[in-house]
PDB file of N, CA and C in Angstrom:
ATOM      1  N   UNK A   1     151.962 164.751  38.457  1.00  0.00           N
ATOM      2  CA  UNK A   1     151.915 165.287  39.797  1.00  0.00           C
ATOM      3  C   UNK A   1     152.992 164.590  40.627  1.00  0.00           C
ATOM      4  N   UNK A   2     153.399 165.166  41.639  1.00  0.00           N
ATOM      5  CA  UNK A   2     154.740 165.154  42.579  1.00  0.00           C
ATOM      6  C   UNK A   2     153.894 163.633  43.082  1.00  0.00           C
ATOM      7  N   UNK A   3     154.759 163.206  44.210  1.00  0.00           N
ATOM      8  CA  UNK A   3     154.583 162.010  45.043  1.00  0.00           C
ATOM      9  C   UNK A   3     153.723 162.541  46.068  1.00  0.00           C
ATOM     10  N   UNK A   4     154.780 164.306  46.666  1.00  0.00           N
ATOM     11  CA  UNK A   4     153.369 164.723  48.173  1.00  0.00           C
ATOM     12  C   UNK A   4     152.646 164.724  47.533  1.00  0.00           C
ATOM     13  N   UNK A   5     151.993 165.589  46.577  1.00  0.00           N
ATOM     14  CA  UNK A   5     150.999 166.122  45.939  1.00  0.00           C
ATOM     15  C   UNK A   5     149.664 165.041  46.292  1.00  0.00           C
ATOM     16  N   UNK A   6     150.196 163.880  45.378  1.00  0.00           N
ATOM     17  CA  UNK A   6     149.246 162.645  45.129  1.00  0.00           C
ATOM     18  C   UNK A   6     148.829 162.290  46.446  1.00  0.00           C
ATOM     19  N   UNK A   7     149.770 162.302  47.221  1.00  0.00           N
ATOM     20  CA  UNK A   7     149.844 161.645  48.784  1.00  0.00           C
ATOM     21  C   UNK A   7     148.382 162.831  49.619  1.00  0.00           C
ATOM     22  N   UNK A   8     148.576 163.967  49.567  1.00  0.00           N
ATOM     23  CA  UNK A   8     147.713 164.837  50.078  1.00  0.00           C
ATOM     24  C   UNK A   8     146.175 164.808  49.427  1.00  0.00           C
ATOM     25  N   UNK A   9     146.290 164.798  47.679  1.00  0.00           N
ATOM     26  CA  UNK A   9     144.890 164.349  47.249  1.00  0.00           C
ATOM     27  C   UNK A   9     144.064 162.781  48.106  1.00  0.00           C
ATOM     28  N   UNK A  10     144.750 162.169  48.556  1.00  0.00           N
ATOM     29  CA  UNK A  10     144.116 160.830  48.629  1.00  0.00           C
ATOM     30  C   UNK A  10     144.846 160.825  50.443  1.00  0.00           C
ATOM     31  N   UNK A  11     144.837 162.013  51.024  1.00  0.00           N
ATOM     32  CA  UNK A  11     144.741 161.735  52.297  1.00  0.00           C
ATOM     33  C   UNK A  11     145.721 161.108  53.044  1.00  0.00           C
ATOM     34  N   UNK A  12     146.616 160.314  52.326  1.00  0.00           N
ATOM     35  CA  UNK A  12     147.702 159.854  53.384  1.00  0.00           C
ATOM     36  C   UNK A  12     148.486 160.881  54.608  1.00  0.00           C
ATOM     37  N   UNK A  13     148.219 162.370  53.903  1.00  0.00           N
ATOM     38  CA  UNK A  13     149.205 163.369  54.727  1.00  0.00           C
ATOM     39  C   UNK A  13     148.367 164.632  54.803  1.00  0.00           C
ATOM     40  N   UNK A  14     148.521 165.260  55.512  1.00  0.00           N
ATOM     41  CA  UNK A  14     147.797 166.196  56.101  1.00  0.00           C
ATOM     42  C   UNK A  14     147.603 167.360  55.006  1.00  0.00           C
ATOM     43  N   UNK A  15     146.852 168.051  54.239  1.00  0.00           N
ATOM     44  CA  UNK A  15     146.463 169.267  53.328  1.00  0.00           C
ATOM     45  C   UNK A  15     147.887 170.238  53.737  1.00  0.00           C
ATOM     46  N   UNK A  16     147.611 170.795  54.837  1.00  0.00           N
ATOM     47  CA  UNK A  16     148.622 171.978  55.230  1.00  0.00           C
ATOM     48  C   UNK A  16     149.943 171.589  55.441  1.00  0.00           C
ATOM     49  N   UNK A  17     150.211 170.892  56.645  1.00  0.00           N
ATOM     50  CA  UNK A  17     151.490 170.880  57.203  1.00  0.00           C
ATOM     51  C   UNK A  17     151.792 169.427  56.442  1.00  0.00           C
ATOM     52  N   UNK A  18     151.454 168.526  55.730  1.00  0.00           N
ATOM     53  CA  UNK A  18     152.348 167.204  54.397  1.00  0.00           C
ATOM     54  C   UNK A  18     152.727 166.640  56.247  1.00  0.00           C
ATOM     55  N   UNK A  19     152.810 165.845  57.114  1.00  0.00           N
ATOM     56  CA  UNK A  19     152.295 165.718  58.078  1.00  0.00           C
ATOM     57  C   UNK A  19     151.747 163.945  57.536  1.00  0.00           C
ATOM     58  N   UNK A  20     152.621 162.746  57.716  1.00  0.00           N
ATOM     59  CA  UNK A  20     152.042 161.693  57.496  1.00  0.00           C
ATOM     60  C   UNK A  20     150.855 160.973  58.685  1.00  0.00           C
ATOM     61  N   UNK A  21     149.855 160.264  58.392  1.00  0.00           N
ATOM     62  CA  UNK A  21     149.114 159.378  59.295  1.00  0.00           C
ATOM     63  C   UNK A  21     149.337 158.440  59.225  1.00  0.00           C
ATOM     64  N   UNK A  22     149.249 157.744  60.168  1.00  0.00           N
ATOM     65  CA  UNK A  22     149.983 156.448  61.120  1.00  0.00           C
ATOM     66  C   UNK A  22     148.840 155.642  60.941  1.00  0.00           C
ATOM     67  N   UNK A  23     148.818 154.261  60.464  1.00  0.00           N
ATOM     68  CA  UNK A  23     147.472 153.073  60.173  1.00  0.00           C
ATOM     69  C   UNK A  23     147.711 153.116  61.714  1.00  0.00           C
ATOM     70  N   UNK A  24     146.102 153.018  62.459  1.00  0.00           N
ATOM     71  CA  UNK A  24     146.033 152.539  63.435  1.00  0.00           C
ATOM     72  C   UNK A  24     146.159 150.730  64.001  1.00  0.00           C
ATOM     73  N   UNK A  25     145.791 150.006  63.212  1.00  0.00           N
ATOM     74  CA  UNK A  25     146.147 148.652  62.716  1.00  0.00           C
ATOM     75  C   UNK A  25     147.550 148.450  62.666  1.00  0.00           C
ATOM     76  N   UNK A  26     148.020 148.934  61.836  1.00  0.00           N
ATOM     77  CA  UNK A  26     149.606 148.474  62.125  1.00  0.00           C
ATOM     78  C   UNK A  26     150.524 149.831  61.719  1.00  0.00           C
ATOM     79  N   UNK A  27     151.441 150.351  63.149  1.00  0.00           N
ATOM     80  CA  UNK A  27     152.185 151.250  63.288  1.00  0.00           C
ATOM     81  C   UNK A  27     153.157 151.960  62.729  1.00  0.00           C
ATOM     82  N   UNK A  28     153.554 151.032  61.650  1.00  0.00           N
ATOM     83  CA  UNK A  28     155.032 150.783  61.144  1.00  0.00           C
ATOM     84  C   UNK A  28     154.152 151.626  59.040  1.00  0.00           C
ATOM     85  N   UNK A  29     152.999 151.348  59.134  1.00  0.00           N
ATOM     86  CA  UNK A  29     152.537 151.581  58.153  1.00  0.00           C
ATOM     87  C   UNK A  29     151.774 152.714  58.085  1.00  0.00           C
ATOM     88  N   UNK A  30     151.387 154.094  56.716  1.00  0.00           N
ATOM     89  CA  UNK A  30     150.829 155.221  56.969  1.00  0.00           C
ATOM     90  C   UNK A  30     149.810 155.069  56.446  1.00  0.00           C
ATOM     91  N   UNK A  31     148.406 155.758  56.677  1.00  0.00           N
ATOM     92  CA  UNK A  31     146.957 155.337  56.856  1.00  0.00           C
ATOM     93  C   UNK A  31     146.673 156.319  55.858  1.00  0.00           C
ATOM     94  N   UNK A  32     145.597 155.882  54.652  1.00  0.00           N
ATOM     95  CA  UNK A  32     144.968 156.486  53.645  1.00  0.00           C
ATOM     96  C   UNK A  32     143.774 156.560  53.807  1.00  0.00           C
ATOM     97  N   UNK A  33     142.992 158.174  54.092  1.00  0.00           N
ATOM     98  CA  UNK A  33     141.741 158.435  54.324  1.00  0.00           C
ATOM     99  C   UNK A  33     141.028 158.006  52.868  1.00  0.00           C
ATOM    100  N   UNK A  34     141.178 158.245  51.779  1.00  0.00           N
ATOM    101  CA  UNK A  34     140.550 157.934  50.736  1.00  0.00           C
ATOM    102  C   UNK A  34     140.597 159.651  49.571  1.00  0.00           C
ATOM    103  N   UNK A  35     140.485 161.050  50.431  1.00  0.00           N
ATOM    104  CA  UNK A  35     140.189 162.176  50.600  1.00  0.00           C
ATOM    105  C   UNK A  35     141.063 163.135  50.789  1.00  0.00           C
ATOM    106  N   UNK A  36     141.171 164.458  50.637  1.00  0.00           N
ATOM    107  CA  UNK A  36     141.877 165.196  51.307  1.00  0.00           C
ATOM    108  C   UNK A  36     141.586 165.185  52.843  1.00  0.00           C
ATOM    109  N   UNK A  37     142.523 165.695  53.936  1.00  0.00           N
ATOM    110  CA  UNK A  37     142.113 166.316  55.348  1.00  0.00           C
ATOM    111  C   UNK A  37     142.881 166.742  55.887  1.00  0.00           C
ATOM    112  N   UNK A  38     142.680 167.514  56.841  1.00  0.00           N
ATOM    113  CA  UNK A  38     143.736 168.120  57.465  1.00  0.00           C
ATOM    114  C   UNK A  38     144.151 167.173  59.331  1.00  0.00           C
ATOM    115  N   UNK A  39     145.310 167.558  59.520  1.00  0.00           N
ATOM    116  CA  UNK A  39     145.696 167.001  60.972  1.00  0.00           C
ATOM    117  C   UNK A  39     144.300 167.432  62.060  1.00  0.00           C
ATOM    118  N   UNK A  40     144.443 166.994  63.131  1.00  0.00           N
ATOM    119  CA  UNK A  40     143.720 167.898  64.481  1.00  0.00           C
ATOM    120  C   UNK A  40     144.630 169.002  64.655  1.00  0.00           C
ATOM    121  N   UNK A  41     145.712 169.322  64.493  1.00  0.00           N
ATOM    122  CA  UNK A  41     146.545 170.378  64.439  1.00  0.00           C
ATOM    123  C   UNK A  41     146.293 171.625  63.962  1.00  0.00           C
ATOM    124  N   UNK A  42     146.226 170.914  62.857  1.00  0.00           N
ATOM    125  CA  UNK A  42     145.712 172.031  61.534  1.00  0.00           C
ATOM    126  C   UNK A  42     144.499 172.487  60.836  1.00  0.00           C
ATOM    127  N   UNK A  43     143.560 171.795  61.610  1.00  0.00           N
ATOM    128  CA  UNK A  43     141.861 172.060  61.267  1.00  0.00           C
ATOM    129  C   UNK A  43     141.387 173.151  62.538  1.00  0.00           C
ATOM    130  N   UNK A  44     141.128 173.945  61.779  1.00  0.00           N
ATOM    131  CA  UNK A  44     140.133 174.975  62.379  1.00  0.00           C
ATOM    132  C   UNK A  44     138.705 175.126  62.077  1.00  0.00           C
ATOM    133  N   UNK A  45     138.126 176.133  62.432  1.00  0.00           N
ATOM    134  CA  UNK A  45     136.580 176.142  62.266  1.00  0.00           C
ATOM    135  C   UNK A  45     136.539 176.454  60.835  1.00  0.00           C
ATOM    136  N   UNK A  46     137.071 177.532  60.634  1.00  0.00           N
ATOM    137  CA  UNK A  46     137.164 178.348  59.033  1.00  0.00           C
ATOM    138  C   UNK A  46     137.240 176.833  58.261  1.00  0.00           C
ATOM    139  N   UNK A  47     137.985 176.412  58.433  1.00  0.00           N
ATOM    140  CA  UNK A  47     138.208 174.697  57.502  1.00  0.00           C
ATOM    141  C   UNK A  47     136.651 174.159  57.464  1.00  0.00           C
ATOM    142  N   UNK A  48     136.162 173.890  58.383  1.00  0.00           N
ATOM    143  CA  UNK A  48     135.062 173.243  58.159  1.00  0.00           C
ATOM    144  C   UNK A  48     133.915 173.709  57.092  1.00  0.00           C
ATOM    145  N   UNK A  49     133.807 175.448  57.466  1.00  0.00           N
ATOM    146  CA  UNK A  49     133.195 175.976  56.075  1.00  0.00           C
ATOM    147  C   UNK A  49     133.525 175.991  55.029  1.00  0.00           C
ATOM    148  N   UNK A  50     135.155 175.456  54.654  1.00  0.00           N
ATOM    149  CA  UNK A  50     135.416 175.343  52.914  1.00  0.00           C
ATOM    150  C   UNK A  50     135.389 173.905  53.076  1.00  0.00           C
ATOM    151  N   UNK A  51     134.530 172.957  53.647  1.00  0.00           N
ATOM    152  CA  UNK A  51     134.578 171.520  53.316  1.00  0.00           C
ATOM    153  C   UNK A  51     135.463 170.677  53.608  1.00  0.00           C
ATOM    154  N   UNK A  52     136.580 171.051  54.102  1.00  0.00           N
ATOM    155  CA  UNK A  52     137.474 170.111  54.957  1.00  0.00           C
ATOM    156  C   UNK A  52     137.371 168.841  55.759  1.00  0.00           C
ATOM    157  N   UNK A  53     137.926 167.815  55.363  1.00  0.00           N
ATOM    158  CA  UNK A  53     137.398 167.100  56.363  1.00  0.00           C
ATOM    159  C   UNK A  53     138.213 166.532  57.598  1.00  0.00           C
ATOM    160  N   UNK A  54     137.947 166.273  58.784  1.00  0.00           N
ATOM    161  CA  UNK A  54     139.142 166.640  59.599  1.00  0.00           C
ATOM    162  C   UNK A  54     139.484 165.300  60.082  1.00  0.00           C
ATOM    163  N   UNK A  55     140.910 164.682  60.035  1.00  0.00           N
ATOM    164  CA  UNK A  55     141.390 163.440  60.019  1.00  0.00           C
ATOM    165  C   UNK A  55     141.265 162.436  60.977  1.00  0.00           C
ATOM    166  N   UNK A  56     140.659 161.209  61.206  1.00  0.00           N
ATOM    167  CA  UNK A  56     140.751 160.067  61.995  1.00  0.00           C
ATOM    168  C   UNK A  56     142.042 159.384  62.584  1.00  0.00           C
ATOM    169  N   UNK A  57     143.060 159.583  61.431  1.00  0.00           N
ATOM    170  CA  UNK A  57     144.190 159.153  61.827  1.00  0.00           C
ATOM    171  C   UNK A  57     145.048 159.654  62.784  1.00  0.00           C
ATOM    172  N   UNK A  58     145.862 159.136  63.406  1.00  0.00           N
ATOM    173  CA  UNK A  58     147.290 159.808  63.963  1.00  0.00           C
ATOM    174  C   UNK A  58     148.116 160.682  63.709  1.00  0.00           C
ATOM    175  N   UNK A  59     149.486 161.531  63.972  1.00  0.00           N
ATOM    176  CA  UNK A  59     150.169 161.564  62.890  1.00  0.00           C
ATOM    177  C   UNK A  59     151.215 160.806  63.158  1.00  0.00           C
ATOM    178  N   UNK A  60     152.241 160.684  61.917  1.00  0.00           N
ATOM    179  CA  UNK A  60     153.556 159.879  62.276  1.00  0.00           C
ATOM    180  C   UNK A  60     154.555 160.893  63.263  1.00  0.00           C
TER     181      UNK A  60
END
């Protein structure tokens, strides 16, 4: 699997728009949900019914 690819399974970047998150802890570094999720951007309601989970982080 690609680098986004991996990066989107395990949450560092947003499902839709690849869209990095920003560690709130330290700025300079990008934040790993653990999960897939999408931005606040990019989460809609429809998302929530296929299980989406919608991101804590920032974006970069």
């Amino acid at each position: 699997m690609g680098e986004i690819a991996e990066d989107i399974v395990d949450g560092t970047c947003c499902t839709y728009c690849g869209m990095y998150f920003q560690d709130p802890e330290d700025p300079e570094k990008v934040y790993t949900h653990g999960f897939p999720v999408a931005c606040k951007s990019c989460f809609r309601a429809p998302m929530r019914k296929l299980g989406v989970q919608k991101a804590t982080a920032k974006l970069i």
